[in-house]
N, C-alpha and C. Protein backbone atom coordinates (compact mmCIF):
# COMPACT_ATOMS: atom_id res chain seq x y z
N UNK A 1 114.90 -6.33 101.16
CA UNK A 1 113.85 -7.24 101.56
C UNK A 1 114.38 -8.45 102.35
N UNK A 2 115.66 -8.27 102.81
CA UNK A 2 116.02 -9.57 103.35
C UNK A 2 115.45 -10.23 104.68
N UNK A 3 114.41 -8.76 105.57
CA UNK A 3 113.76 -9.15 106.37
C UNK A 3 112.49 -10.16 106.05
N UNK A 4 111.78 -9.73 104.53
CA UNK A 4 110.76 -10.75 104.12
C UNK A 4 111.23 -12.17 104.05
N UNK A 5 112.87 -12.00 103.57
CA UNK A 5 113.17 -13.38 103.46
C UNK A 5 112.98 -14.10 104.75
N UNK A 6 113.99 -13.80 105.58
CA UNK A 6 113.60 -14.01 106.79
C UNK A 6 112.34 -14.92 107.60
N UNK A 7 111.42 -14.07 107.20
CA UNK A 7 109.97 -14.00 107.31
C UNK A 7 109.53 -15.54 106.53
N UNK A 8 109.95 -15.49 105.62
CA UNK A 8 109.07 -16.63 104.26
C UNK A 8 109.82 -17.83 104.81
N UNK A 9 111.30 -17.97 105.38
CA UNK A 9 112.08 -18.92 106.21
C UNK A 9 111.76 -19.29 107.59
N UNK A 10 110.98 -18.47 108.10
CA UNK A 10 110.27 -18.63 109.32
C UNK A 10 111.52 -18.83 110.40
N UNK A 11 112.43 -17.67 109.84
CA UNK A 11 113.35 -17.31 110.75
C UNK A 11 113.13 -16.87 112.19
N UNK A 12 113.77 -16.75 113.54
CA UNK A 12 113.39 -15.89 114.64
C UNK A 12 114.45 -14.61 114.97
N UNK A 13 113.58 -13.83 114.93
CA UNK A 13 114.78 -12.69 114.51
C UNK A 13 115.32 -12.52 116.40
N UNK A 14 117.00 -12.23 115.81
CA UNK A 14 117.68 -12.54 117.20
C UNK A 14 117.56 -11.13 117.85
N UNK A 15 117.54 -9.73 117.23
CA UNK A 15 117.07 -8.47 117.69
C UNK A 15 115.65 -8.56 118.68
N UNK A 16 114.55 -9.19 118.21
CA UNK A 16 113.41 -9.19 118.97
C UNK A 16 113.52 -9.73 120.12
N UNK A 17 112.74 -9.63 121.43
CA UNK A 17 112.83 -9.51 122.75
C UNK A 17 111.73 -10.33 122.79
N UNK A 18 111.41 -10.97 123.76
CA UNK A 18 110.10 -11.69 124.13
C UNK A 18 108.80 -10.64 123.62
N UNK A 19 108.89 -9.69 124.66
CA UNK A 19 108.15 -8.53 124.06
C UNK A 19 107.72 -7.89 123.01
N UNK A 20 108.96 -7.72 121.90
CA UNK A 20 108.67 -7.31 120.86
C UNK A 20 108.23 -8.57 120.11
N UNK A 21 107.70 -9.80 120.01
CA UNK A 21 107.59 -10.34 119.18
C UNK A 21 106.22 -10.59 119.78
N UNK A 22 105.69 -9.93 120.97
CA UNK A 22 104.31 -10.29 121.32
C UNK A 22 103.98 -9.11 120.39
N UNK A 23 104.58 -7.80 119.67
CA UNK A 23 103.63 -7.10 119.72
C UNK A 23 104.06 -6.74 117.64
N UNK A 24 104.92 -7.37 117.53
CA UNK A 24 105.33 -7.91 115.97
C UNK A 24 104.69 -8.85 115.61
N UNK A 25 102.97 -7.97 115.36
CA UNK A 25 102.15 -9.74 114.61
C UNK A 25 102.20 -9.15 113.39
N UNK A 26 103.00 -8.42 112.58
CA UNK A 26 102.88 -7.68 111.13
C UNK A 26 103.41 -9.32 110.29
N UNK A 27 102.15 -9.83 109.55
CA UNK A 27 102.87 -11.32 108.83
C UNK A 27 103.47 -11.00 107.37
N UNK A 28 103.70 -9.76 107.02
CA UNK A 28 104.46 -9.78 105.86
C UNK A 28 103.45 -10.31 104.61
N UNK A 29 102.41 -10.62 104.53
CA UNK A 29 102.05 -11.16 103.32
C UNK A 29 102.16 -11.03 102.05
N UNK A 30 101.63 -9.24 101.97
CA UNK A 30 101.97 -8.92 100.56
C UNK A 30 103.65 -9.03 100.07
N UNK A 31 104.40 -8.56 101.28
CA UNK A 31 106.03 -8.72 101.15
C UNK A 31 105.86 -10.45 100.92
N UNK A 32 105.64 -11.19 101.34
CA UNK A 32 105.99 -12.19 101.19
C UNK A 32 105.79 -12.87 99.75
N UNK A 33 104.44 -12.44 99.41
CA UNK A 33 104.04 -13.03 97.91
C UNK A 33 104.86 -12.06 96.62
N UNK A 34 105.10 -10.84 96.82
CA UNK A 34 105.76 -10.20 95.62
C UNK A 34 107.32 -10.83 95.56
N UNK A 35 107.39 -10.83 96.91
CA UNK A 35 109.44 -11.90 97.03
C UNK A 35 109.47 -12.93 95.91
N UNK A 36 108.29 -14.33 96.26
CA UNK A 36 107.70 -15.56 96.11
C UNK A 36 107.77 -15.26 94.83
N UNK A 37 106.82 -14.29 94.55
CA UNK A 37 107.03 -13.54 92.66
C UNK A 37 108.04 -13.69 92.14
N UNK A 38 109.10 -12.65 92.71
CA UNK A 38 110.21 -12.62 91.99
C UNK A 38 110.63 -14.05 91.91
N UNK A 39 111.07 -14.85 92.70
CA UNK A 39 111.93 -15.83 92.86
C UNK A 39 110.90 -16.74 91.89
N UNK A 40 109.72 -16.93 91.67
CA UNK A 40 109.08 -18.00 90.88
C UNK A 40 109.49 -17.07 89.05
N UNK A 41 109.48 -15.54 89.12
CA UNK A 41 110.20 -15.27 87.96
C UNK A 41 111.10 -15.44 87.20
N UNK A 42 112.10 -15.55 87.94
CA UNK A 42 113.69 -15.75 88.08
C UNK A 42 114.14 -17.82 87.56
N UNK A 43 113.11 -18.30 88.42
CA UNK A 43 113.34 -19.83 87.99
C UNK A 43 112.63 -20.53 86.92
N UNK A 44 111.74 -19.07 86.28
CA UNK A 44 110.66 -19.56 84.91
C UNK A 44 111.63 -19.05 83.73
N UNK A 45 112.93 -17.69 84.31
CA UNK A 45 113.37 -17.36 83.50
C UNK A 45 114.57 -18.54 82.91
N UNK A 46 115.23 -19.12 83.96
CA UNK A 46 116.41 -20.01 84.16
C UNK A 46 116.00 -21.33 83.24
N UNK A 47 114.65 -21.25 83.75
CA UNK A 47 114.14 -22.79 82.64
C UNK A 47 113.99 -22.35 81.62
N UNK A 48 113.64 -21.36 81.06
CA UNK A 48 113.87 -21.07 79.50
C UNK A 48 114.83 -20.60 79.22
N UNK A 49 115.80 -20.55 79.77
CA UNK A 49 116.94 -19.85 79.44
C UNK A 49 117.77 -21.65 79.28
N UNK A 50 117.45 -22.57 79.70
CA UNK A 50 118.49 -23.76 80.20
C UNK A 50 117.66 -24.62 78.67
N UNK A 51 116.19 -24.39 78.04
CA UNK A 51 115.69 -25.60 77.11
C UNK A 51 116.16 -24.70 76.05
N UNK A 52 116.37 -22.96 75.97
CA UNK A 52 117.05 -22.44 74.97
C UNK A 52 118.34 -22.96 74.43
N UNK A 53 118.90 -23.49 75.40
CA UNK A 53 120.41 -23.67 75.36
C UNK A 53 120.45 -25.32 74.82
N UNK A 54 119.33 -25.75 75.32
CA UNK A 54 119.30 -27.52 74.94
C UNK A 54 118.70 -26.83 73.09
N UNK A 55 117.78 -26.39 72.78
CA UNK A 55 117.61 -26.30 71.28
C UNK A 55 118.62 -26.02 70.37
N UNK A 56 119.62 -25.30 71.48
CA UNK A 56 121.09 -24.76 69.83
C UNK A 56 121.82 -25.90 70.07
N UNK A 57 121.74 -26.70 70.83
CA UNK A 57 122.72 -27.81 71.23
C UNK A 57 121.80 -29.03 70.30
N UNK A 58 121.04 -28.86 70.24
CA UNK A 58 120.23 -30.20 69.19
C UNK A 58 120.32 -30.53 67.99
């Protein structure tokens, strides 16, 4: 998926041609929101994983 990333960074991809980016209107959305998913998963997991670690420490 590193092209969604890409995409969600509002990268300009250096492969595309003037041309191809007139005719590359594909906006990725659903790719973009399941990425967004993961990564909002991943940092809900880290925060409970980081106040777990503050409770054995208390």
């Amino acid at each position: 998926m590193p092209h969604v990333i890409e995409h969600i960074l509002n990268h300009k991809a250096a492969s595309l041609t003037d041309i191809g980016e007139i005719y590359n209107l594909y906006t990725y959305v659903k790719e973009k929101r399941e990425v967004l998913q993961m990564w909002s998963n991943h940092i809900e997991w880290l925060i409970k994983q980081a106040s777990e670690m503050d409770a054995l420490a208390a």
